[in-house]
C-alpha atoms as a PDB file:
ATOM      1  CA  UNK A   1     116.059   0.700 -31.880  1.00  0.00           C
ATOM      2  CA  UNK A   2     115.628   4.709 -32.072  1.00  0.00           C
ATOM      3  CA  UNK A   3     119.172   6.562 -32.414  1.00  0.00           C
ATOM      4  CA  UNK A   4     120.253   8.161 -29.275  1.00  0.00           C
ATOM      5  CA  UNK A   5     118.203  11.722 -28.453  1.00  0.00           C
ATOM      6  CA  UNK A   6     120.466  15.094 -27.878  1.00  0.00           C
ATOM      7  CA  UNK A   7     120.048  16.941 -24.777  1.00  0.00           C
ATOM      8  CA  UNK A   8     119.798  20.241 -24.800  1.00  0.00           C
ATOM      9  CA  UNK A   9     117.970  22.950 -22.387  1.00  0.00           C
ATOM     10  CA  UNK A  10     114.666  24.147 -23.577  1.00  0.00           C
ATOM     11  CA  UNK A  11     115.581  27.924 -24.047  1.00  0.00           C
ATOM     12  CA  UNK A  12     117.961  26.258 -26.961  1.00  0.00           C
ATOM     13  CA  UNK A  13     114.590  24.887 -28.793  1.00  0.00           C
ATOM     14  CA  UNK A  14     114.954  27.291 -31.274  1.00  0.00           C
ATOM     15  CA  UNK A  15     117.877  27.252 -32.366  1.00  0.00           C
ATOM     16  CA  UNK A  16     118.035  23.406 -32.293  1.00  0.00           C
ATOM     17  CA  UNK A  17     115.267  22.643 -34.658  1.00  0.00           C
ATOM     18  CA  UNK A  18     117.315  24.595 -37.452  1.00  0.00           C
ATOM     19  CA  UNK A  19     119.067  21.897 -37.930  1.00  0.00           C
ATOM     20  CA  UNK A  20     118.696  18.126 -39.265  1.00  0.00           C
ATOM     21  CA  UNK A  21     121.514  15.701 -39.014  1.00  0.00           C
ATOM     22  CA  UNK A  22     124.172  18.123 -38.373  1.00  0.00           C
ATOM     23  CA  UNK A  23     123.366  20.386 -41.450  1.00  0.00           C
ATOM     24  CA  UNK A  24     121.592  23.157 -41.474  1.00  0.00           C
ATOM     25  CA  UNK A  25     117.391  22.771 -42.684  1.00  0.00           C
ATOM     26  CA  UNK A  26     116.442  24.007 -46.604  1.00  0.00           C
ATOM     27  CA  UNK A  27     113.823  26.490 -46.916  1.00  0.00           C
ATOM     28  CA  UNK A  28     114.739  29.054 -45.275  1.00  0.00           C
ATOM     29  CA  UNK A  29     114.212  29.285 -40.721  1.00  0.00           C
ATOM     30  CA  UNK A  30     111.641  27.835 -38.960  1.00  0.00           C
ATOM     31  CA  UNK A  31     109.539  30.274 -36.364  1.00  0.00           C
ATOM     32  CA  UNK A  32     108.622  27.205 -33.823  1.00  0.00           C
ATOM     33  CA  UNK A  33     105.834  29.587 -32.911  1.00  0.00           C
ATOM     34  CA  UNK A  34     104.464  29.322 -36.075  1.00  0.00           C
ATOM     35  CA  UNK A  35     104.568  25.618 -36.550  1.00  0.00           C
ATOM     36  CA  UNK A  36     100.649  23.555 -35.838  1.00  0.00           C
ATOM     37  CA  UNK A  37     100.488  23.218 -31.793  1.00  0.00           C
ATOM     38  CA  UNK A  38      99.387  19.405 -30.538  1.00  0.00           C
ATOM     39  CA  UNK A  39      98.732  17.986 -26.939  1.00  0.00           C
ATOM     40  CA  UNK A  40      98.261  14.840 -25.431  1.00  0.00           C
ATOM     41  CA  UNK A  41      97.785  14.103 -22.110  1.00  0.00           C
ATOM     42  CA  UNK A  42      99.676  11.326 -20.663  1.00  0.00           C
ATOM     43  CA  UNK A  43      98.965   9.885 -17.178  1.00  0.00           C
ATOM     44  CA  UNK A  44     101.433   9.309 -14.362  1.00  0.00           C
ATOM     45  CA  UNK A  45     100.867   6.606 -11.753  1.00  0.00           C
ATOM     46  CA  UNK A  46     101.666   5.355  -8.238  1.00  0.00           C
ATOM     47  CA  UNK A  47     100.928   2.082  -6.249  1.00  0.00           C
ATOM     48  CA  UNK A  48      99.980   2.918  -2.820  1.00  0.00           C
ATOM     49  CA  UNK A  49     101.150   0.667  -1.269  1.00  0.00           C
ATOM     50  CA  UNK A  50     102.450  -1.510  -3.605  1.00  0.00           C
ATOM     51  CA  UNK A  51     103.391  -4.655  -0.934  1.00  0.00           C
ATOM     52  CA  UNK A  52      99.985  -5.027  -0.769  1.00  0.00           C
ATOM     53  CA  UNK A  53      97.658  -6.676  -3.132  1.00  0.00           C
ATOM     54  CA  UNK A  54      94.907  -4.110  -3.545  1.00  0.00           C
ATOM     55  CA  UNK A  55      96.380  -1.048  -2.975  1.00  0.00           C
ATOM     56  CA  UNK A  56      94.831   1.943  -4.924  1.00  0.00           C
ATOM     57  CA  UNK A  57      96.587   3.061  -7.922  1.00  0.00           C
ATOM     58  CA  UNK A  58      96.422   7.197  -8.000  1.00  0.00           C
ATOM     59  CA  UNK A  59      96.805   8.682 -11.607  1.00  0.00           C
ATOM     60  CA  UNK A  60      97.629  12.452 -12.303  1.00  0.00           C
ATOM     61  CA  UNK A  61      97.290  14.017 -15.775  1.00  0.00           C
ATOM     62  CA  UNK A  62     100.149  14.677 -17.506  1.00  0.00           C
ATOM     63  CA  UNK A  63      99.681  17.323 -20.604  1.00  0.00           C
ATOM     64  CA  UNK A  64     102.497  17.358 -23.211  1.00  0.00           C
ATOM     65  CA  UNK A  65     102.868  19.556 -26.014  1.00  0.00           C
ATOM     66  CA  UNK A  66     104.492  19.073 -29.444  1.00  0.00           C
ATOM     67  CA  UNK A  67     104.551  21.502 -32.856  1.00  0.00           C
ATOM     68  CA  UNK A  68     104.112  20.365 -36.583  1.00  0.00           C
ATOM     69  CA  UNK A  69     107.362  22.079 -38.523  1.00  0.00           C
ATOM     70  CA  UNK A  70     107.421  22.287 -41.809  1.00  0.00           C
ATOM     71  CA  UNK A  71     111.061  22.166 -44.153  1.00  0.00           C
ATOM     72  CA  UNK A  72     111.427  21.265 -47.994  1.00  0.00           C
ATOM     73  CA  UNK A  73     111.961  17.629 -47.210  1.00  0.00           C
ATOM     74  CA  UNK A  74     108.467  17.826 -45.324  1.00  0.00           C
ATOM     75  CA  UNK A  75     106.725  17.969 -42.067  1.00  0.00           C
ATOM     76  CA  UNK A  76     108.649  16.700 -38.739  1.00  0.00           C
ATOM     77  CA  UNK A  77     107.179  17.063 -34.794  1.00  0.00           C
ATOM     78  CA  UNK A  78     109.132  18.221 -32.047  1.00  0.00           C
ATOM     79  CA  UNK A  79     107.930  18.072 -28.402  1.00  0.00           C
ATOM     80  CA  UNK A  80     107.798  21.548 -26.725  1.00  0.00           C
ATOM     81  CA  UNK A  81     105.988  20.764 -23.051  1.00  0.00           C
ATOM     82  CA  UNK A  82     109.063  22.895 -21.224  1.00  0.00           C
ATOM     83  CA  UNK A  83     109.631  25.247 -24.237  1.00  0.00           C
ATOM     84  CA  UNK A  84     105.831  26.508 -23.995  1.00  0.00           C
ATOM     85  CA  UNK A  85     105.815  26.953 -20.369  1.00  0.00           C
ATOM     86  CA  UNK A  86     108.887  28.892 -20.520  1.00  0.00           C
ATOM     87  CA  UNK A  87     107.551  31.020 -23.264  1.00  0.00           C
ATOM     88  CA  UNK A  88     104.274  31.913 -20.906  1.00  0.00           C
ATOM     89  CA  UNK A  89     106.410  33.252 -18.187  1.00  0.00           C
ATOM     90  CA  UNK A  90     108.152  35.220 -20.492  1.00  0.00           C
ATOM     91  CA  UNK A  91     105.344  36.623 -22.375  1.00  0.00           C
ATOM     92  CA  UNK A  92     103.952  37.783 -19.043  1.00  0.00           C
ATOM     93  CA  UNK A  93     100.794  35.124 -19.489  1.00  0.00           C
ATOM     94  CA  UNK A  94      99.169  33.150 -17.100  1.00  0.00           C
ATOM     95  CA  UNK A  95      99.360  29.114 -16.225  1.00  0.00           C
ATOM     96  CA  UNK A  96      99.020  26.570 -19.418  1.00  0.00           C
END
């Protein structure tokens, strides 16, 4: 089983990857804008109706993003969906 995952609000991104285990990362700060940008698009579902036996199953696209960080012990991934859209609206850009 995966250990537990912290919660924290996306404007704290930053700040949270500069740290591993409770101690501090070696080689120096990580700029998360920096770091190799990934997607993957994900799809979320719904039954119609699902008390029936052939009710149409509707799928939306869901994109996801995630950056490649670097640190001396070696490359980890982080997922930054809410992080980027909050960094569009406050750059002044347009929709992801």
């Amino acid at each position: 089983m995966t250990p537990p995952c912290r919660v924290f609000p996306a404007s704290q991104l930053e700040s949270e990857i500069q740290v591993n285990d409770g101690k501090l990362r070696k080689g120096g700060r990580i700029n998360l804008s920096a770091c190799e940008l990934f997607s993957m698009v994900q799809y979320e579902c719904q039954i119609d109706r699902p008390e029936i036996a052939n009710s149409p199953v509707r799928c939306w696209p869901v994109q996801r993003w995630f950056r490649r960080c670097q640190d001396k012990r070696g490359s980890f991934m982080v997922e930054t969906t809410l992080w980027e859209g909050n960094k569009v609206k406050n750059d002044g850009g347009g929709s992801t």
